[in-house]
Protein backbone atom coordinates (compact mmCIF):
# COMPACT_ATOMS: atom_id res chain seq x y z
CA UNK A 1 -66.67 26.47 49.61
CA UNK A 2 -67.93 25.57 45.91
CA UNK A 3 -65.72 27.36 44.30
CA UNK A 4 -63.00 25.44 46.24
CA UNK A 5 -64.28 22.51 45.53
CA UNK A 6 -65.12 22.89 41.90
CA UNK A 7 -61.48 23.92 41.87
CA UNK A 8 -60.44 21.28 43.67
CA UNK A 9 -62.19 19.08 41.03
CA UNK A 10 -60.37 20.87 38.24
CA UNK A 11 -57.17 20.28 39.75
CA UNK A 12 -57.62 16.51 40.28
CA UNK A 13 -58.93 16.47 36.57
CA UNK A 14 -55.75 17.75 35.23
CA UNK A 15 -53.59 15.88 37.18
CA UNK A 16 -55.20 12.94 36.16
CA UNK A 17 -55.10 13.78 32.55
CA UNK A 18 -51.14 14.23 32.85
CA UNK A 19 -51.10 11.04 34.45
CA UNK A 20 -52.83 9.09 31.66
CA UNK A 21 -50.47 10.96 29.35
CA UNK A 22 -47.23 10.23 30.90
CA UNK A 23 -48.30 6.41 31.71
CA UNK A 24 -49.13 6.14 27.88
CA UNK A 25 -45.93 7.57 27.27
CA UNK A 26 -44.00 5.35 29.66
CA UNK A 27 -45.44 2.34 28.40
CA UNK A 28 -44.99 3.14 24.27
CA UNK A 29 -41.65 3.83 24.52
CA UNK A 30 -39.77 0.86 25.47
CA UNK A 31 -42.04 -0.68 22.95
CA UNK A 32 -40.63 1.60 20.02
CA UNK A 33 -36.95 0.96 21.46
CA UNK A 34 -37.74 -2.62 21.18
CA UNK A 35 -38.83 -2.04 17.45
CA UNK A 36 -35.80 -0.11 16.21
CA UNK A 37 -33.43 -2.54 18.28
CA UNK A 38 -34.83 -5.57 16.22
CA UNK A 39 -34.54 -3.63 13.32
CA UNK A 40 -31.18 -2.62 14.10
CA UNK A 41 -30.28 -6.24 15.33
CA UNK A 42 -31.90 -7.95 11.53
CA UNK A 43 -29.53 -5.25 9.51
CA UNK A 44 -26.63 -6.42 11.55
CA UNK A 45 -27.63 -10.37 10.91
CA UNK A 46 -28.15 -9.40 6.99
CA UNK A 47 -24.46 -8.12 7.04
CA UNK A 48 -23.27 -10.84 8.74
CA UNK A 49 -24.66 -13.45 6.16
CA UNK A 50 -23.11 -11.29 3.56
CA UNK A 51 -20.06 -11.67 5.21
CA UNK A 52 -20.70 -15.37 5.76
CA UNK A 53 -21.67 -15.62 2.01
CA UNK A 54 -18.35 -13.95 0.79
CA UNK A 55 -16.30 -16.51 3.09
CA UNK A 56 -18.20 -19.38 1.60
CA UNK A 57 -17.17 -18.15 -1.64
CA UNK A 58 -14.11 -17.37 -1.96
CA UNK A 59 -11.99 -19.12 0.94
CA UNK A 60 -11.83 -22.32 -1.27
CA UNK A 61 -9.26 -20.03 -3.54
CA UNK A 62 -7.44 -18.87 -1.30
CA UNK A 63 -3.85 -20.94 -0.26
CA UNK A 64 -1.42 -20.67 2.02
CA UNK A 65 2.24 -20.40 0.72
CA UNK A 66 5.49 -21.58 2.53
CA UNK A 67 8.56 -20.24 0.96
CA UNK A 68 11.81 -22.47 1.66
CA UNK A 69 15.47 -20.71 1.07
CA UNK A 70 18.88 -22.38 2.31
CA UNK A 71 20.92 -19.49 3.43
CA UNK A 72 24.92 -19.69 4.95
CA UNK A 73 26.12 -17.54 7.29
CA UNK A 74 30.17 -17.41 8.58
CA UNK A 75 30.30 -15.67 12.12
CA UNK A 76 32.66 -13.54 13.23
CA UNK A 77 33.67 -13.67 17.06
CA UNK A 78 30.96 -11.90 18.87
CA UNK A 79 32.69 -9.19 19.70
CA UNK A 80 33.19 -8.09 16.54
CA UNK A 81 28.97 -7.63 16.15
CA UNK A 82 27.93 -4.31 16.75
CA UNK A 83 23.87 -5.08 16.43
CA UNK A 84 23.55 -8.37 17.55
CA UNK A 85 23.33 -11.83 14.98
CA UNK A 86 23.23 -11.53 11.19
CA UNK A 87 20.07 -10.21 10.37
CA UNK A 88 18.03 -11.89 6.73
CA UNK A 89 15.03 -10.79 5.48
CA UNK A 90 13.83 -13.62 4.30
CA UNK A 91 11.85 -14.88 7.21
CA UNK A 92 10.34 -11.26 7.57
CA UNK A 93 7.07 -10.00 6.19
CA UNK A 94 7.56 -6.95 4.36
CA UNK A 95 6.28 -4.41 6.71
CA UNK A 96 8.81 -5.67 9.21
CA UNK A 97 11.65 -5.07 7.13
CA UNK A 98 10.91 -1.18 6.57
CA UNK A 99 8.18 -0.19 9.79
CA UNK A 100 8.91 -2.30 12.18
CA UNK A 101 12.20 -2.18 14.04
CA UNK A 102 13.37 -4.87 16.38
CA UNK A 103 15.53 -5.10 19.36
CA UNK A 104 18.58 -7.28 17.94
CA UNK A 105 18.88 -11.02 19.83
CA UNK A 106 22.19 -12.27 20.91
CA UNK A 107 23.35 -15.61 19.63
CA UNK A 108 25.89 -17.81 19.83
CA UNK A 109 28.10 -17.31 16.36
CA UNK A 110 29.49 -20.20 14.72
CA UNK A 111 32.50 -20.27 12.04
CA UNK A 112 29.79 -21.38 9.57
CA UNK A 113 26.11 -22.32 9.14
CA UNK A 114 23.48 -23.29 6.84
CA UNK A 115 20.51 -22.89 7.64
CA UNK A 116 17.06 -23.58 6.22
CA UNK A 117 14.89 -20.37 6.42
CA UNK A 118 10.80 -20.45 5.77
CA UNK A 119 8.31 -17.88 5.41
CA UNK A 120 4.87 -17.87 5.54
CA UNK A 121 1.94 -15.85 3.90
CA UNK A 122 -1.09 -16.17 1.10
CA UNK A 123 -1.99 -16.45 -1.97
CA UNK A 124 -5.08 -16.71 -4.31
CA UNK A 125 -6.37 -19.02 -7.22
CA UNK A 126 -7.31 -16.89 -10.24
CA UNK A 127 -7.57 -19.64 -13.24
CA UNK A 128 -8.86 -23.00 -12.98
CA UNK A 129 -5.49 -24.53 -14.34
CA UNK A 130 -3.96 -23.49 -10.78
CA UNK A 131 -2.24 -19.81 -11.73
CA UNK A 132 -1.60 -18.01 -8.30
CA UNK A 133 -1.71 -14.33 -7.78
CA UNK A 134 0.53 -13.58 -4.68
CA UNK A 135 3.54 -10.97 -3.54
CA UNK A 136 6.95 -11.15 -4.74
CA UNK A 137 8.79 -10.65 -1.54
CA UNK A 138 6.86 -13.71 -0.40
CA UNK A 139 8.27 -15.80 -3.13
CA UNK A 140 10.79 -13.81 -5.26
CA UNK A 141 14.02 -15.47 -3.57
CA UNK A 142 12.90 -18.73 -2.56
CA UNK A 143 14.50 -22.06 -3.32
CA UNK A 144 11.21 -23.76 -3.34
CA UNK A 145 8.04 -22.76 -2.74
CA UNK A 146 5.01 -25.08 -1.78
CA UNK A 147 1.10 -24.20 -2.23
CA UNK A 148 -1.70 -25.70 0.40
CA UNK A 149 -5.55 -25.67 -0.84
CA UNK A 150 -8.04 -26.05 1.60
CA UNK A 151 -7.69 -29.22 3.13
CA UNK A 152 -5.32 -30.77 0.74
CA UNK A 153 -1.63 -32.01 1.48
CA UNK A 154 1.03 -29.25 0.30
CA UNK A 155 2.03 -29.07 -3.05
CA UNK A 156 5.59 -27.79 -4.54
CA UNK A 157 4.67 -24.24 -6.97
CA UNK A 158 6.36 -23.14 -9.97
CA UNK A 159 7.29 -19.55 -9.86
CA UNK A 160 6.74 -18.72 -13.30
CA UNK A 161 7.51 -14.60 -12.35
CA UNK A 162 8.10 -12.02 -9.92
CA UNK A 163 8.34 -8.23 -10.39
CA UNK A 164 10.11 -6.58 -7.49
CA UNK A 165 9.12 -2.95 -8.86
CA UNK A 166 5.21 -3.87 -8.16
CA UNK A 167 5.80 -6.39 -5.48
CA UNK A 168 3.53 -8.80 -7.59
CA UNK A 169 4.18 -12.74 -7.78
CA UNK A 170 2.66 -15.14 -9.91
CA UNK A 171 3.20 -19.05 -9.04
CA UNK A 172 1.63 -21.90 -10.67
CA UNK A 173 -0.13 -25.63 -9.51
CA UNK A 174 -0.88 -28.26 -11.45
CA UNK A 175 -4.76 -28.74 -11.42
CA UNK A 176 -7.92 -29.00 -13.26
CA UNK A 177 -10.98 -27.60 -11.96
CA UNK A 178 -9.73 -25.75 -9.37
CA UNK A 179 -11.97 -23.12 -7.40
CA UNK A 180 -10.64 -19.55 -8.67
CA UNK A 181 -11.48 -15.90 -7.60
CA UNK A 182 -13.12 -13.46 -10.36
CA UNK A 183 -11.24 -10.47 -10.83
CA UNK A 184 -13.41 -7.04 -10.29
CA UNK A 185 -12.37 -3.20 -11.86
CA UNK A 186 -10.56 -1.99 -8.85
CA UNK A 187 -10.65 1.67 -10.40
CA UNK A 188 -14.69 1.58 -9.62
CA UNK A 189 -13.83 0.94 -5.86
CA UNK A 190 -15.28 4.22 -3.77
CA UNK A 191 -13.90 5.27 -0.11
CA UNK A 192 -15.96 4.27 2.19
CA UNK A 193 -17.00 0.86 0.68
CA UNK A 194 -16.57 -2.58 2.80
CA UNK A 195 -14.04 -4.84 1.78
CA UNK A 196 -13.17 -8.09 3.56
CA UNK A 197 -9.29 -9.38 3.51
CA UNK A 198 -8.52 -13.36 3.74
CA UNK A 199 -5.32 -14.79 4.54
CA UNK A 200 -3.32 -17.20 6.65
CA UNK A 201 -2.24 -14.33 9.30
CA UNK A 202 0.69 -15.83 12.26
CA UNK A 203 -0.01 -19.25 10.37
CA UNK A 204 -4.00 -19.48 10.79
CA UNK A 205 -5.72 -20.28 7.77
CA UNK A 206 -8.23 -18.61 5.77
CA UNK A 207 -8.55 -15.71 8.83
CA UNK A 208 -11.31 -13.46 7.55
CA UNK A 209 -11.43 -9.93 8.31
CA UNK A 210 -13.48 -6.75 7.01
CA UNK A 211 -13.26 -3.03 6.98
CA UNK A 212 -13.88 -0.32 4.52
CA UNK A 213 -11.64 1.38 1.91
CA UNK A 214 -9.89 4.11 3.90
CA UNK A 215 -8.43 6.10 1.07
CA UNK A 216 -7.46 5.01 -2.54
CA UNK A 217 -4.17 6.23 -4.69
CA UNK A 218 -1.57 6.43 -1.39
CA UNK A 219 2.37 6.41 -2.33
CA UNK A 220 4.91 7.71 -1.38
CA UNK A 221 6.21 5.28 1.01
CA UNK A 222 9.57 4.01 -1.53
CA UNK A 223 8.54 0.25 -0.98
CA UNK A 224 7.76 -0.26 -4.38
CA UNK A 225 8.48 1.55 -7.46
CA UNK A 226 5.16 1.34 -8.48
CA UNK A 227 2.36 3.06 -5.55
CA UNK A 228 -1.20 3.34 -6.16
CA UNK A 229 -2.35 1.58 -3.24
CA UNK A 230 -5.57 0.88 -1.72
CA UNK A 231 -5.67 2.02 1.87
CA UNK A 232 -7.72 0.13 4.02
CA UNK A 233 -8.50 -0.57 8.21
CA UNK A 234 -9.66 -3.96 7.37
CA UNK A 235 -7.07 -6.31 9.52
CA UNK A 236 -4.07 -7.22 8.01
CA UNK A 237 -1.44 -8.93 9.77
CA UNK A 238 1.88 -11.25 9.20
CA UNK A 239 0.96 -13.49 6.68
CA UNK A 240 -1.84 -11.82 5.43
CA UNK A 241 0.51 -11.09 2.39
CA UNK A 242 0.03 -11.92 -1.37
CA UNK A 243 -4.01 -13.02 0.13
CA UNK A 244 -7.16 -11.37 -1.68
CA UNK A 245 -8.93 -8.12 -0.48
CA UNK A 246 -12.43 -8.65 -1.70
CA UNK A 247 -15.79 -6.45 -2.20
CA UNK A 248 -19.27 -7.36 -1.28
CA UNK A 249 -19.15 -9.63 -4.60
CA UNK A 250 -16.66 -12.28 -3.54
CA UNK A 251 -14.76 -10.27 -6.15
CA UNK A 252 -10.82 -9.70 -6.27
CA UNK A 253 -10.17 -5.75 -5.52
CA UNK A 254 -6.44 -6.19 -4.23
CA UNK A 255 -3.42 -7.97 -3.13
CA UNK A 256 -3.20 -7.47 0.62
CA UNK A 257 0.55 -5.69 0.57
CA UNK A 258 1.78 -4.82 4.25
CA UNK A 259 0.98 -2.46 6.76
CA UNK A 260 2.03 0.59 8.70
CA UNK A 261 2.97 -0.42 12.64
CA UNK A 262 4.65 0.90 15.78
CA UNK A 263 4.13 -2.60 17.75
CA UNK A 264 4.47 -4.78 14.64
CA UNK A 265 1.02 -5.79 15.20
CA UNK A 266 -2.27 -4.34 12.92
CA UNK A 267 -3.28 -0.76 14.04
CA UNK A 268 -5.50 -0.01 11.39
CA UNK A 269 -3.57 0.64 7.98
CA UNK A 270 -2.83 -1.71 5.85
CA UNK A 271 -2.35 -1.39 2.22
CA UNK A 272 -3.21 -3.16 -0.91
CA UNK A 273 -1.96 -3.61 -4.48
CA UNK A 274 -4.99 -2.11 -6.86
CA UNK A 275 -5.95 -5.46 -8.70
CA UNK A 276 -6.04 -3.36 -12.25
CA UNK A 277 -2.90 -2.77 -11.72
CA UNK A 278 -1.67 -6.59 -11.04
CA UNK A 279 -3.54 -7.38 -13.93
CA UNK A 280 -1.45 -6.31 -16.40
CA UNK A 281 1.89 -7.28 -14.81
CA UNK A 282 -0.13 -11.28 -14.23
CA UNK A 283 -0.48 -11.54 -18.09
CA UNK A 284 3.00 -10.22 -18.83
CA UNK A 285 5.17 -12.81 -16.05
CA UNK A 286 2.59 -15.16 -17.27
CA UNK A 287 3.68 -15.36 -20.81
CA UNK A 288 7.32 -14.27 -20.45
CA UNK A 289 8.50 -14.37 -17.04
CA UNK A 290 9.24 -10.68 -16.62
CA UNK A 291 7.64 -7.27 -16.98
CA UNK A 292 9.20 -4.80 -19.82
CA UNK A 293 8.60 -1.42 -19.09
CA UNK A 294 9.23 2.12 -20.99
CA UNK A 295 12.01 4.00 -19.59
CA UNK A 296 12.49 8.23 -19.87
CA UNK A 297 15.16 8.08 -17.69
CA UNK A 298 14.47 11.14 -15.21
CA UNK A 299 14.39 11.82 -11.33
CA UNK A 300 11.55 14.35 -10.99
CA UNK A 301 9.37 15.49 -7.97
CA UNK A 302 5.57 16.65 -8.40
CA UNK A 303 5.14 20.29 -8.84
CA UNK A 304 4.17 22.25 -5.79
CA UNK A 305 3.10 25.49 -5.16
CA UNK A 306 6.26 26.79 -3.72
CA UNK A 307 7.76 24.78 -6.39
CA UNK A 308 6.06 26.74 -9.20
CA UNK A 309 6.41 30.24 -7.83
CA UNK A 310 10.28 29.61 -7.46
CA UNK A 311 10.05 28.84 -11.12
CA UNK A 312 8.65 31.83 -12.19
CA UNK A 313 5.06 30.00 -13.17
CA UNK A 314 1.22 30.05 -11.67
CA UNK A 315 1.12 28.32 -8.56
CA UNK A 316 -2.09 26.70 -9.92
CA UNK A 317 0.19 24.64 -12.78
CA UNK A 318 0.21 21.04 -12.84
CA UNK A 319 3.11 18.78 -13.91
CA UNK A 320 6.21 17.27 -13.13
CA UNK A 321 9.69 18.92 -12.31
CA UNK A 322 12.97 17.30 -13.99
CA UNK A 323 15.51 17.34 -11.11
CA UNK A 324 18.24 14.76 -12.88
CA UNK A 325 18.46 13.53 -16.91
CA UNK A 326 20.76 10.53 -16.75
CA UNK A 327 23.53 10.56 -19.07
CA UNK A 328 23.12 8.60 -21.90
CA UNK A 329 19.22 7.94 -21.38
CA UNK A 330 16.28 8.07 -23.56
CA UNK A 331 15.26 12.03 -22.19
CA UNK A 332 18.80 12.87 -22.16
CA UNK A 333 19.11 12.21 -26.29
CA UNK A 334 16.09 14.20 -26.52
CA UNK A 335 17.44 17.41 -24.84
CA UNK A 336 15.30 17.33 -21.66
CA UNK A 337 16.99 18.94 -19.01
CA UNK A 338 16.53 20.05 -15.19
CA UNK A 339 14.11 22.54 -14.74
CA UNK A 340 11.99 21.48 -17.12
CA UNK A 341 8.86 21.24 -16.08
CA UNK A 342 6.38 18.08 -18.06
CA UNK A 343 3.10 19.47 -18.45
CA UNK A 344 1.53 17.15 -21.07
CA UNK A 345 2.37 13.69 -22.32
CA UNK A 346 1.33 11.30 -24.84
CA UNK A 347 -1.42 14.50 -25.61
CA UNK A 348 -2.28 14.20 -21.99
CA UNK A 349 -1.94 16.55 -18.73
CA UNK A 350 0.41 15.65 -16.37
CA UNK A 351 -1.01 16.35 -12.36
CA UNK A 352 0.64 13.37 -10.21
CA UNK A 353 3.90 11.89 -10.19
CA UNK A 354 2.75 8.81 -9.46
CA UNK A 355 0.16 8.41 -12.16
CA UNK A 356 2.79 9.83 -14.71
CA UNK A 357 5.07 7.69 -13.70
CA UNK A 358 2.87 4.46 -14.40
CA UNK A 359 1.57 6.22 -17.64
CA UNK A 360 5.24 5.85 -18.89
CA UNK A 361 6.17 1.95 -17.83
CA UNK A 362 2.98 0.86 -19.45
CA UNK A 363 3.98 2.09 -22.61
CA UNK A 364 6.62 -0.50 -24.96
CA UNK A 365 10.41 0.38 -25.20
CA UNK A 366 10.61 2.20 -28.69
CA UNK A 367 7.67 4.18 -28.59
CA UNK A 368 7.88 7.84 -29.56
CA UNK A 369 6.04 10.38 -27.25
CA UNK A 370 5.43 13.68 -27.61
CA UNK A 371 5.76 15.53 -24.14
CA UNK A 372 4.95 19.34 -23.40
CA UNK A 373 7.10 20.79 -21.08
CA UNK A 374 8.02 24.65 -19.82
CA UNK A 375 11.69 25.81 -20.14
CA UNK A 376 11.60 28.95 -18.89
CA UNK A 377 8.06 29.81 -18.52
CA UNK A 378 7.66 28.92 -22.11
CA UNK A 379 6.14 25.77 -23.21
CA UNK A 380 8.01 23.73 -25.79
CA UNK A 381 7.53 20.33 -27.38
CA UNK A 382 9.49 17.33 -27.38
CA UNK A 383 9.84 13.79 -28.88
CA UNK A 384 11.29 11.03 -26.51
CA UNK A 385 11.88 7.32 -27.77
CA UNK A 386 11.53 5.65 -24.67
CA UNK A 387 14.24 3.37 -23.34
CA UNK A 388 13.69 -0.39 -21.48
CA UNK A 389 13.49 0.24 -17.44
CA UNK A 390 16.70 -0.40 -16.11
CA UNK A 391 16.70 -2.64 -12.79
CA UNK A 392 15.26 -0.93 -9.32
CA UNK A 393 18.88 -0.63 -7.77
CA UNK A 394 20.24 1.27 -10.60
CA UNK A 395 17.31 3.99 -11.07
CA UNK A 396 17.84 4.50 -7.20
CA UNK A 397 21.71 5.17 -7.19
CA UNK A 398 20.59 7.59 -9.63
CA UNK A 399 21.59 6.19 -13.00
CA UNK A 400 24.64 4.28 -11.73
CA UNK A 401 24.97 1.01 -11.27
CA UNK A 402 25.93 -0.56 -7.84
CA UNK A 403 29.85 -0.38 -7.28
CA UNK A 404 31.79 -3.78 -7.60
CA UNK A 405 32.89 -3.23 -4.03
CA UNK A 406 29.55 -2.57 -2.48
CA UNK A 407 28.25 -6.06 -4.08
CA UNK A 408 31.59 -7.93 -2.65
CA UNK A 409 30.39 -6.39 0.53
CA UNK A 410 26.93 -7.35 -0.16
CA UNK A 411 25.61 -4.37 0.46
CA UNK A 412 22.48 -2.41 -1.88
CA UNK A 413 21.63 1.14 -0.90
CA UNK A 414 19.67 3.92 -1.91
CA UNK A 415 19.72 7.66 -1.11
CA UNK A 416 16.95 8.54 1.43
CA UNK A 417 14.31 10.68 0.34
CA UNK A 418 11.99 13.13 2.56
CA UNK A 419 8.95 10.57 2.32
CA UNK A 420 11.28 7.94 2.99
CA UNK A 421 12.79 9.87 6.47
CA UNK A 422 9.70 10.84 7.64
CA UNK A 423 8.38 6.69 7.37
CA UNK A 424 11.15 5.19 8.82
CA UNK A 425 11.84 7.91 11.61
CA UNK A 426 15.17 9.49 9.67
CA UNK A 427 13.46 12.91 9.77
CA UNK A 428 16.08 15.92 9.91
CA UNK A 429 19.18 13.64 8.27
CA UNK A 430 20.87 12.78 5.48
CA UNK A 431 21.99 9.37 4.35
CA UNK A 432 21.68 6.56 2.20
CA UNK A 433 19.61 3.84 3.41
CA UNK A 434 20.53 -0.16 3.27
CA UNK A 435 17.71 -1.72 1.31
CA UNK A 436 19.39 -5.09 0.60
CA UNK A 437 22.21 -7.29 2.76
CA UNK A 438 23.06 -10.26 0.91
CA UNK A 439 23.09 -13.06 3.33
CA UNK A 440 26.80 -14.48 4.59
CA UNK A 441 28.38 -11.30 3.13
CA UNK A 442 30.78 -8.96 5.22
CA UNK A 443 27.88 -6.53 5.20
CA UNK A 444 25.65 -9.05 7.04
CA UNK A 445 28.46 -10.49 9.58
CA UNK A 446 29.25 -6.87 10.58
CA UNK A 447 24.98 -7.01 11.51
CA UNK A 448 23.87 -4.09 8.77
CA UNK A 449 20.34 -4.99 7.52
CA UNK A 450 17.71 -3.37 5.48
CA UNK A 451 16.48 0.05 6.99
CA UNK A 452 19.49 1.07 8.81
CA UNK A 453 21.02 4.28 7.37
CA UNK A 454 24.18 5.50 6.72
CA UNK A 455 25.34 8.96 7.36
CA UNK A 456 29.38 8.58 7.07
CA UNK A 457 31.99 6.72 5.09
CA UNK A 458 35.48 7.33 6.61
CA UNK A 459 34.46 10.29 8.81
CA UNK A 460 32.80 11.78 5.55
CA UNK A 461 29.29 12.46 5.41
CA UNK A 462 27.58 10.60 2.47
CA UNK A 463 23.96 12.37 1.44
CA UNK A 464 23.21 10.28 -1.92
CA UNK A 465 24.39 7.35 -3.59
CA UNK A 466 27.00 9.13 -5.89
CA UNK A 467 29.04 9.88 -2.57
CA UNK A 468 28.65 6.71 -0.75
CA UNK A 469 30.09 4.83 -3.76
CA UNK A 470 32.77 7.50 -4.20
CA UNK A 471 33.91 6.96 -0.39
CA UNK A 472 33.64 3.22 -0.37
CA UNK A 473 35.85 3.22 -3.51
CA UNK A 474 38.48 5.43 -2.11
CA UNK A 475 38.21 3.75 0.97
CA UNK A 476 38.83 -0.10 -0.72
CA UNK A 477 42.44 1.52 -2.20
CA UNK A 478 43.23 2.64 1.38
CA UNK A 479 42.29 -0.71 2.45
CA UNK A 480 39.55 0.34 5.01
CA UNK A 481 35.82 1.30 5.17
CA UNK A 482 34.73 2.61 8.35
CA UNK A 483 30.61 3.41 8.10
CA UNK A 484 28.77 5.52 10.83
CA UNK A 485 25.34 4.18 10.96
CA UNK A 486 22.46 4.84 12.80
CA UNK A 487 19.33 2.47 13.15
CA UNK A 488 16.82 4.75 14.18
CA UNK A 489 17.79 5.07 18.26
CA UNK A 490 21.62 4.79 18.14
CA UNK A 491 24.58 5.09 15.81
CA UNK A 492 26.89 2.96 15.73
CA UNK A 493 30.82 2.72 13.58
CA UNK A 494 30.55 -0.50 11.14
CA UNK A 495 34.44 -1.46 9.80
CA UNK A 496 34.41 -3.63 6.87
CA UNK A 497 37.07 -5.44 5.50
CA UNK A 498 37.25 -6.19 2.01
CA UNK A 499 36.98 -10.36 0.87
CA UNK A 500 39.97 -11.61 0.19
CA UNK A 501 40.17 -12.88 -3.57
């Protein structure tokens, strides 16, 4: 009985032990949840009044810009349309011109119709004499453009310069004393850092969004000649264009450039212009209007691998292989030719095409370069004077020059490239794509716009820019041009008549 009982005793003592344990427990824990969800809660209020701080700052720079153009069309009888009405790029947001694809609407054609056409994105203050950093498809074929600062009535810009092959603008107010953005080293930016974008998005001003840098250095996409852009999932949407995409300064890191969609909408990429690199190209359209660039006058790809072992050399070797020398141009003087591979230049390695191809434009027309390359397996050395860049359209047709007949049509083109199929949903075919319809031209009343690609010219398949203008020129003498062209889900046969003179 008293050893039951003692026990007994034992067994009461431990449970009440546990007891007092697990009610201690029970009652510190919610107090230490408490503790780390204030803690939690004042880092989220801290970033929140930075984010508050930046907005403070640097919305007063930031303007809205409404392009104005005056555009004609002539309609044919509808029956004649095979896509639907003329389609102009003007009102369209870059993005939606090469990502973003668009059931065609139905109109009611006219014999003839001018029309006023607006478009609507941002911009940002860098001086405090009113100079305007913003993109060049914004503003680069507007008849006027007008500039709105904070609460201010609109004012009419000067475009003192746009550069199509960076897709960077720069438009100027009249002003004293205006608030301006400082401009920070975008090459110190690091993946993973939180940037915050500010625009005029669908018409709302100063919209404020933030993210972090995705990736830095993407290309590839054949939007611009020149790609080193900053990749980032803060929200960019329609309008957000030509507006600033800051750091955790209030400083300038980018020019918010476009975005990759399926719904037309933001899902998460969007791109920006590297601010060093916009720079550069600001202080040249500033003092002259225009950017000069050097010119070697080459197609190349990047070396690969598979690219180097086919060419007899380590698969570990960096550079750039020549696949075209233009005739006549700066490499072909200087006895470059395909195959060669550029290993070195200016005393320099060569790794990415991208960054070799920006090491050349910044250089002045004239200069003398010495460049490595391997011929052969064997490296050899080679001076180039460097040429003046040639316009976009010409470097794309691969050294020649739009045909007469394709601008009477109004029709720009350039062969599509692997990056450029696999973007735009061209994957597996061969073509040249439509980059540019010149409004009220038989191109546009026939309803071919930009990102529709071509695969025939009189039953005969085209697969670069040599051939199409080949075909259209034979087909002019013969009096007919008869295109097969596909916009992504169906193809469709374009005739187009030449204009009478």
């Amino acid at each position: 009985m008293e050893m039951n009982a003692m026990r007994h005793k034992k067994n009461l003592s431990r449970h009440l032990v546990i007891s007092i344990l697990f009610t201690g427990l029970v009652l510190t824990l919610p107090l230490s949840a408490l503790a780390e969800d204030k803690e939690s809660i004042d880092t989220l209020r801290r970033m929140g009044n930075a984010f508050a701080g930046i907005a403070e700052k640097a919305s007063p720079a930031v303007v809205g810009i409404k392009a104005e153009k005056t555009v004609t069309f002539e309609y044919p009888a509808i029956e004649d349309w095979p896509f639907g009405s003329p389609f102009d790029p003007f009102g369209d947001d870059l993005f939606d011109r090469f990502f973003r694809r668009r059931s065609p609407q139905r109109s009611t054609p006219q014999r003839r119709s001018e029309q006023k056409q607006t478009a609507q994105g941002s911009g940002f203050i860098i001086t405090g004499d009113g100079y305007i950093l913003t993109s060049t498809h914004l503003v680069g074929e507007a008849d006027k453009v007008f500039v709105k600062v904070g609460e201010k009535p609109e004012v009419e810009a000067t475009v003192k310069g746009t550069d199509p092959e960076s897709d960077v603008a720069v438009v100027k107010i009249e002003g004293d004393n205006l608030p301006y953005l400082e401009l920070a080293d975008s090459d110190a930016l690091s993946v993973g850092e939180w940037v915050v974008a500010i625009g005029n998005p669908f018409g709302l001003s100063h919209t404020i969004t933030a993210g972090i840098v995705s990736a830095k250095g993407r290309s590839g996409f054949g939007i611009t000649s020149y790609e080193d852009f900053i990749q980032t999932d803060a929200a960019i949407n329609p309008g957000n264009s030509g507006g600033p995409l800051l750091n955790l300064n209030g400083e300038v890191v980018g020019i918010n450039t476009f975005i990759i969609s399926r719904s037309g909408g933001f899902m998460g990429i969007g791109f920006a212009i590297p601010i060093n690199m916009a720079k550069e190209i600001y202080q040249e359209l500033r003092e002259s209007g225009k950017v000069v660039r050097g010119y070697l006058g080459i197609l190349y790809k990047e070396l690969t691998p598979e690219l180097a072992e086919a060419l007899g050399l380590e698969e570990d070797t960096k550079g750039v292989v020549i696949n075209q020398v233009m005739e006549g141009s700066p490499s072909d003087k200087a006895g470059l030719k395909r195959y060669d591979v550029i290993v070195e230049f200016e005393g320099r390695p060569v790794e990415k095409g991208t960054e070799f191809l920006n090491r050349v434009s910044k250089l002045e027309p004239g200069t003398k370069v010495q460049t490595v390359v391997l011929r052969d397996g064997k490296p050899k050395k080679i001076t180039v004077t460097l040429g003046t860049r040639p316009p976009r359209d010409e470097i794309a047709s691969g050294g020649r020059p739009s045909s007469d007949i394709t601008e009477e049509l109004g029709l720009t083109v350039r062969t599509l490239t692997e990056d450029l199929a696999r973007q735009l949903g061209y994957e597996g075919q061969t073509g040249v794509l439509v980059v540019r319809v010149e409004s009220g031209s038989e191109a546009a009343r026939k309803g071919l716009r930009p990102g529709m690609l071509i695969l025939e010219v009189n039953q005969e398949p085209v697969s670069n820019t040599t051939e199409f203008y080949d075909a259209v020129e034979k087909g002019a003498e013969k009096g007919a041009i008869l295109l097969a062209v596909s916009d992504g889900t169906s193809t469709f046969l374009v005739p187009l008549k030449m204009p009478q003179k």
